[in-house]
Protein backbone atom coordinates (compact mmCIF):
# COMPACT_ATOMS: atom_id res chain seq x y z
CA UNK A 1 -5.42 -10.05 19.45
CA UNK A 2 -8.59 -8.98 20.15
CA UNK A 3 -11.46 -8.35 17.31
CA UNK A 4 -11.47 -11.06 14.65
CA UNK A 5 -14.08 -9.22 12.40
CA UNK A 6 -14.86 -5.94 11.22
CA UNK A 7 -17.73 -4.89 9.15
CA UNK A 8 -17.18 -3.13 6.00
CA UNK A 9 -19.84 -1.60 3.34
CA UNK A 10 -19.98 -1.49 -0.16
CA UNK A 11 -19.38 1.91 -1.40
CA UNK A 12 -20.44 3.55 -4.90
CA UNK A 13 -17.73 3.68 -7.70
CA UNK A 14 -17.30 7.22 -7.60
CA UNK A 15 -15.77 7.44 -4.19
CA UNK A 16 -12.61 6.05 -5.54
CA UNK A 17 -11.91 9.61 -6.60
CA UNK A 18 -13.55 10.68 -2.98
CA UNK A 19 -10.30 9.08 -1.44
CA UNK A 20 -8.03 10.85 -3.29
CA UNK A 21 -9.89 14.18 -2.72
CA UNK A 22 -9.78 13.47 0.85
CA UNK A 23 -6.42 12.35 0.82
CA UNK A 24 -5.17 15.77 -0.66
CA UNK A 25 -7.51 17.74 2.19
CA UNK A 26 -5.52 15.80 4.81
CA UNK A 27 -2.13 16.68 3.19
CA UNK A 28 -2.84 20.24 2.75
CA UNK A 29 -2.79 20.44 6.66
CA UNK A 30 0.85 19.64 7.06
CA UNK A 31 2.49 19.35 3.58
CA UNK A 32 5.66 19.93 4.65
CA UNK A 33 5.32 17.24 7.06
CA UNK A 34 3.64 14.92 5.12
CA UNK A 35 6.59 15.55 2.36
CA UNK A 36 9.39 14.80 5.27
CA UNK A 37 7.67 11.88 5.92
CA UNK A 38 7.49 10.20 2.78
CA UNK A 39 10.96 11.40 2.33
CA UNK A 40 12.08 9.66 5.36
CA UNK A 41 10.41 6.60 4.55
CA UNK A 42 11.95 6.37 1.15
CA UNK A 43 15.29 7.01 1.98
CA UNK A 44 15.40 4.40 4.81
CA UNK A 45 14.01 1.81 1.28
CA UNK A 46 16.62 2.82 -0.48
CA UNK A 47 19.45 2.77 2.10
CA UNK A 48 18.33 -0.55 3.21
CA UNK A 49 17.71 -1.35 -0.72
CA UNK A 50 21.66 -1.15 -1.00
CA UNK A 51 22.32 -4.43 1.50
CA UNK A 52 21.96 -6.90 -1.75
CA UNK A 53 18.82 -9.33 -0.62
CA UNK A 54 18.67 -8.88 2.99
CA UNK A 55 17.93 -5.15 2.79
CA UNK A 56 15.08 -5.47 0.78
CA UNK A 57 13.39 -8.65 2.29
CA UNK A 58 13.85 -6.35 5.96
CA UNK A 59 12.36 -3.09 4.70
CA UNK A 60 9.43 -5.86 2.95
CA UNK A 61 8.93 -6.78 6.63
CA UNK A 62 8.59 -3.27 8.24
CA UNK A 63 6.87 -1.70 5.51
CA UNK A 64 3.62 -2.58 7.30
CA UNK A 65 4.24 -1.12 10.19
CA UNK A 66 5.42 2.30 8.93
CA UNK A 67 2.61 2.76 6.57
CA UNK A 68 0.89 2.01 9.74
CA UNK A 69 2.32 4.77 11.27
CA UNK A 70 1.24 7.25 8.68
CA UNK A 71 -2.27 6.15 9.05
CA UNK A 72 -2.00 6.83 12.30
CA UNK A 73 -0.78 10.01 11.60
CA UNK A 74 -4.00 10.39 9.50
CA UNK A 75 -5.92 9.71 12.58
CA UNK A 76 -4.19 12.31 14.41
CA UNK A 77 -4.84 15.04 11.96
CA UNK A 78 -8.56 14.38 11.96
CA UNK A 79 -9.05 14.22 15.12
CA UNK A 80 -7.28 17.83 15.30
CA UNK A 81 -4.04 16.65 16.52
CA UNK A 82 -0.74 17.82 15.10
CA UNK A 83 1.04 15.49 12.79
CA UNK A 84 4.50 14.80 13.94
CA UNK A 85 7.31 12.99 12.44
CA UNK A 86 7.64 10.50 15.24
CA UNK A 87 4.20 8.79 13.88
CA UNK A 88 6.57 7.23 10.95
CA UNK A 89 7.74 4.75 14.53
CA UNK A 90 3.81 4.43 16.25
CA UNK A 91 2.89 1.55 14.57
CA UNK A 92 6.00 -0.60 15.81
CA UNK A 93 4.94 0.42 19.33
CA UNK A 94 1.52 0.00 19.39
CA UNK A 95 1.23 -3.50 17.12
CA UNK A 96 4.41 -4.04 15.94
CA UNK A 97 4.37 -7.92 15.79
CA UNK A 98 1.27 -7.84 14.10
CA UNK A 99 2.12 -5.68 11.41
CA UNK A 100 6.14 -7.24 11.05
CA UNK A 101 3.42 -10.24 10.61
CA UNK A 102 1.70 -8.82 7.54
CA UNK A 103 4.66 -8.16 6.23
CA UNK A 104 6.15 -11.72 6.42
CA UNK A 105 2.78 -12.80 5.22
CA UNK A 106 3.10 -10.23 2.18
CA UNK A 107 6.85 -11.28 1.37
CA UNK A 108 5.85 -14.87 1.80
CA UNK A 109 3.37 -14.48 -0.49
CA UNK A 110 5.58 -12.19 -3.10
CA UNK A 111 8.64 -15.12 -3.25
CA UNK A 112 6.02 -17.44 -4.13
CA UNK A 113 4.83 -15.34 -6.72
CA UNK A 114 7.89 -14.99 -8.61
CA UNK A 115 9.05 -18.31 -7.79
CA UNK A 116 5.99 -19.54 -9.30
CA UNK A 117 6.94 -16.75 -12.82
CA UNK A 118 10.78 -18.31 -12.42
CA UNK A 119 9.00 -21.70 -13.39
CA UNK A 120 6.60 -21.10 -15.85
CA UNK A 121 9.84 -19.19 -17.62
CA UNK A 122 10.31 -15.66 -16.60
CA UNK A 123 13.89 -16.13 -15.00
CA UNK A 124 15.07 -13.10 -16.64
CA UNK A 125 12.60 -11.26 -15.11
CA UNK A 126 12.97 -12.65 -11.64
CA UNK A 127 16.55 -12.24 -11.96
CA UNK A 128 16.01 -8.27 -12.74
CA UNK A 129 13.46 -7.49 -10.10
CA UNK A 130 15.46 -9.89 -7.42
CA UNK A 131 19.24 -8.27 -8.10
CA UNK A 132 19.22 -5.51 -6.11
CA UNK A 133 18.75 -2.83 -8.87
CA UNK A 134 15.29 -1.10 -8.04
CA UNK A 135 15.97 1.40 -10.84
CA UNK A 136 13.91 0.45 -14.18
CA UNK A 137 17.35 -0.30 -16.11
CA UNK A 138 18.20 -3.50 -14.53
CA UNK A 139 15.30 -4.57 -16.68
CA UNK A 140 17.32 -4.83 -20.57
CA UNK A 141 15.87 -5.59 -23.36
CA UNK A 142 17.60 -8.22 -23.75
CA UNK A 143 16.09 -9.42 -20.65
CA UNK A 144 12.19 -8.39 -22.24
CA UNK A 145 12.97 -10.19 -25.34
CA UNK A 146 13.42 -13.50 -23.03
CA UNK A 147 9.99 -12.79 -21.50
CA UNK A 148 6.92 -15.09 -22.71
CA UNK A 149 3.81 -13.25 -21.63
CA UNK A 150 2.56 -16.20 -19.71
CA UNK A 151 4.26 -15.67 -16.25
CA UNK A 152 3.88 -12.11 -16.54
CA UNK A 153 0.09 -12.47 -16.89
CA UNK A 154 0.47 -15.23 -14.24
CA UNK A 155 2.26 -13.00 -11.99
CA UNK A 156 0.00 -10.19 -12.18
CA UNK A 157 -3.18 -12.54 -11.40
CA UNK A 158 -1.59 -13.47 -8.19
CA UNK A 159 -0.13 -10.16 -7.33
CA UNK A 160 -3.49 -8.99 -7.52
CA UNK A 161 -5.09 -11.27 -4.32
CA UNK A 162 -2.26 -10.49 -2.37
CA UNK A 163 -2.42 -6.52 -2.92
CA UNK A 164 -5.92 -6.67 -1.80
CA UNK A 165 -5.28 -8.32 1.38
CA UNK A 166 -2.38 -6.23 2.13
CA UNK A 167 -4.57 -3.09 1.37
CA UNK A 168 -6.16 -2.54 4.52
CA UNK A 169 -4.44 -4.76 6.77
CA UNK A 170 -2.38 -2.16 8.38
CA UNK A 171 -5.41 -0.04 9.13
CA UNK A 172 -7.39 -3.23 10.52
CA UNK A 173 -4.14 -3.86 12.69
CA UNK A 174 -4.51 -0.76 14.67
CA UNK A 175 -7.48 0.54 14.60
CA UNK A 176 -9.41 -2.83 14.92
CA UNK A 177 -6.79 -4.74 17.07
CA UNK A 178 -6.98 -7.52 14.71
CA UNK A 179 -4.56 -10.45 14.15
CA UNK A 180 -2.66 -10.07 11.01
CA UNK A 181 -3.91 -12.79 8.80
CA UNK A 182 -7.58 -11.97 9.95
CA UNK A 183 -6.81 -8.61 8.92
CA UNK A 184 -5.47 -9.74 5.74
CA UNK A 185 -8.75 -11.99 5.25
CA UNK A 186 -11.07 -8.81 6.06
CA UNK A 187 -8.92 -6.53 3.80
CA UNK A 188 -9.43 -9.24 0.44
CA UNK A 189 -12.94 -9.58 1.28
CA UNK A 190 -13.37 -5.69 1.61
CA UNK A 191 -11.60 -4.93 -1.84
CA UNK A 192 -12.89 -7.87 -3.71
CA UNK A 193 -16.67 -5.97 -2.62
CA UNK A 194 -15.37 -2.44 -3.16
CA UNK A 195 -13.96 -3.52 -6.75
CA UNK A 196 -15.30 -1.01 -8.89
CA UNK A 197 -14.07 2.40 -6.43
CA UNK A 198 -10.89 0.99 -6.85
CA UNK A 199 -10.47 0.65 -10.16
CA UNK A 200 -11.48 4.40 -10.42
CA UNK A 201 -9.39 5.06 -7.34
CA UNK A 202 -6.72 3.42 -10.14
CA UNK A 203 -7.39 5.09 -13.28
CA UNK A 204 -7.36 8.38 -11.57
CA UNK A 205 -4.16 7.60 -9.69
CA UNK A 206 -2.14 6.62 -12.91
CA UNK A 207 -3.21 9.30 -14.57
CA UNK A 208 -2.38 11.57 -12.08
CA UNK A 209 1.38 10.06 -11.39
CA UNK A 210 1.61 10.20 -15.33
CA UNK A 211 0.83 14.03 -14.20
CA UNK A 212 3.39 13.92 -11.84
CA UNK A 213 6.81 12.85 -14.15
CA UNK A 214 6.09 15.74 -15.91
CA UNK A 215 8.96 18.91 -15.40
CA UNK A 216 11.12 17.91 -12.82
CA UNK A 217 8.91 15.75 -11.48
CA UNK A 218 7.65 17.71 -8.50
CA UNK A 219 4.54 16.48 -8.40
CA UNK A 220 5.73 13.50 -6.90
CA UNK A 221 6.20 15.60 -3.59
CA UNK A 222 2.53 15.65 -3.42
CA UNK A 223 1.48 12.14 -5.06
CA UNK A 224 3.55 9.93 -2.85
CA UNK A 225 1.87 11.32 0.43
CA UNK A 226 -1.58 11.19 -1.48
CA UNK A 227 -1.28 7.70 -2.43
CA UNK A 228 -0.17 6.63 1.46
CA UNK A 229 -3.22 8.66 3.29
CA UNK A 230 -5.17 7.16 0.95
CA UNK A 231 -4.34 4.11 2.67
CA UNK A 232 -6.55 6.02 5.56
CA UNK A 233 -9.00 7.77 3.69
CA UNK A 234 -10.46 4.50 1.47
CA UNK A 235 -10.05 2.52 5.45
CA UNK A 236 -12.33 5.33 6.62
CA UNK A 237 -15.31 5.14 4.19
CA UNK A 238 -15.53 1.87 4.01
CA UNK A 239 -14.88 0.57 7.66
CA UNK A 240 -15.30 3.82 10.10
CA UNK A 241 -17.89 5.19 11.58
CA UNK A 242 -18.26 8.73 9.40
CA UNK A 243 -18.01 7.16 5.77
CA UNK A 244 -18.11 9.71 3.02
CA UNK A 245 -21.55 11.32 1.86
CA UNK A 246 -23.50 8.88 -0.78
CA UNK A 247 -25.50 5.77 -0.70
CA UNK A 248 -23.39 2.66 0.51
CA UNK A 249 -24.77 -1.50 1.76
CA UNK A 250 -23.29 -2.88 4.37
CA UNK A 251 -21.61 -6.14 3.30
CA UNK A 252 -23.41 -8.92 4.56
């Protein structure tokens, strides 16, 4: 691949709540689109979702890649292009090994994960989120009540890391030509420095999807494309070259 490094800045806390805002100024150009998108997307999860273990571990793998897509899509509408459904496919053909890369990496890094909750005791919970039920009542409580709260805690901790370097990673992939694990390396680094935006990026999030359940759950139809341009939007302020109005420090 070609660049190895990128250089990212340090943003204040408060643009955490600048990505959303942005986010929902990108959506408002095509939210019909954006919604058929999304759509598409999770439909082809849940389709693939029904071929127990192989379905999932395959979608794990070209997630990357079609968020990628949607970025790109991002990219379009900013730079006053029309955003098309066929951008759900444009990351495969511009860096598709790359990004079927970071997902490996990502799954990889998710089996160890819960192999690593399986031994510290959390079977039951393993066994839930691993049987090919993605709805919340595969989860009993009979299965909670076997739960110590050591691997869960351990879980999350490493979860965390690996969410981080996934974060950006598509982003980096295309737009910086950058191998996928030095992508994943810039994208932990990045977060890890940009900490406190995204736990207000977070907070606000939650309480917004909390927002969302609410009567028949439409809300969702804008919340889902929100939280994948964000994807673009937090890439832009803190890696391109127009980040968002307010004092930021270049990481060094």
């Amino acid at each position: 691949m070609g660049a190895d490094t990128m250089k990212a800045r340090r943003v204040p806390a408060g643009h955490g709540w600048l990505w959303i805002k942005q986010a929902f100024g990108l959506f408002k150009m095509s939210p019909l689109i954006w919604i058929a998108l999304c759509a598409t997307l999770l439909l082809l999860g849940a389709l693939l979702g029904m071929i127990p273990v192989l379905g999932t571990l395959f979608f794990q793998l070209i997630a990357p890649a079609l968020t990628a897509g949607l970025i790109l899509g991002c990219d379009a509408q900013k730079n006053g292009e029309e955003l098309e459904i066929t951008h759900l496919l444009a990351g495969f053909k511009s860096h598709g090994a790359q990004l079927i890369t970071v997902g490996g990496i990502y799954l990889t890094g998710g089996l160890i994960i819960l192999a690593i909750m399986g031994y510290l005791g959390g079977q039951p919970l393993v066994h839930a989120l691993t049987a090919g039920h993605p709805d919340a009542q595969s989860i009993t409580a009979s299965h909670l009540a076997d739960i110590a709260p050591l691997p869960v805690l351990v879980g999350l901790a490493l979860l965390l890391p690996l969410l981080m370097a996934y974060w950006f990673a598509p982003a980096l992939v295309v737009f910086g030509n950058m191998s996928a694990v030095a992508a994943m390396k810039t994208s932990l680094a990045a977060c890890q420095a940009n900490f406190a935006p995204f736990l207000v990026y977070g907070a606000i999030t939650f309480g917004l999807l909390l927002l969302a359940s609410l009567p028949l759950m439409l809300g969702f139809l804008v919340m889902i494309p929100i939280s994948f341009i964000s994807y673009y939007t937090s890439y832009q302020d803190v890696f391109g070259e127009n980040p968002a109005d307010a004092p930021a420090s270049d990481l060094t």
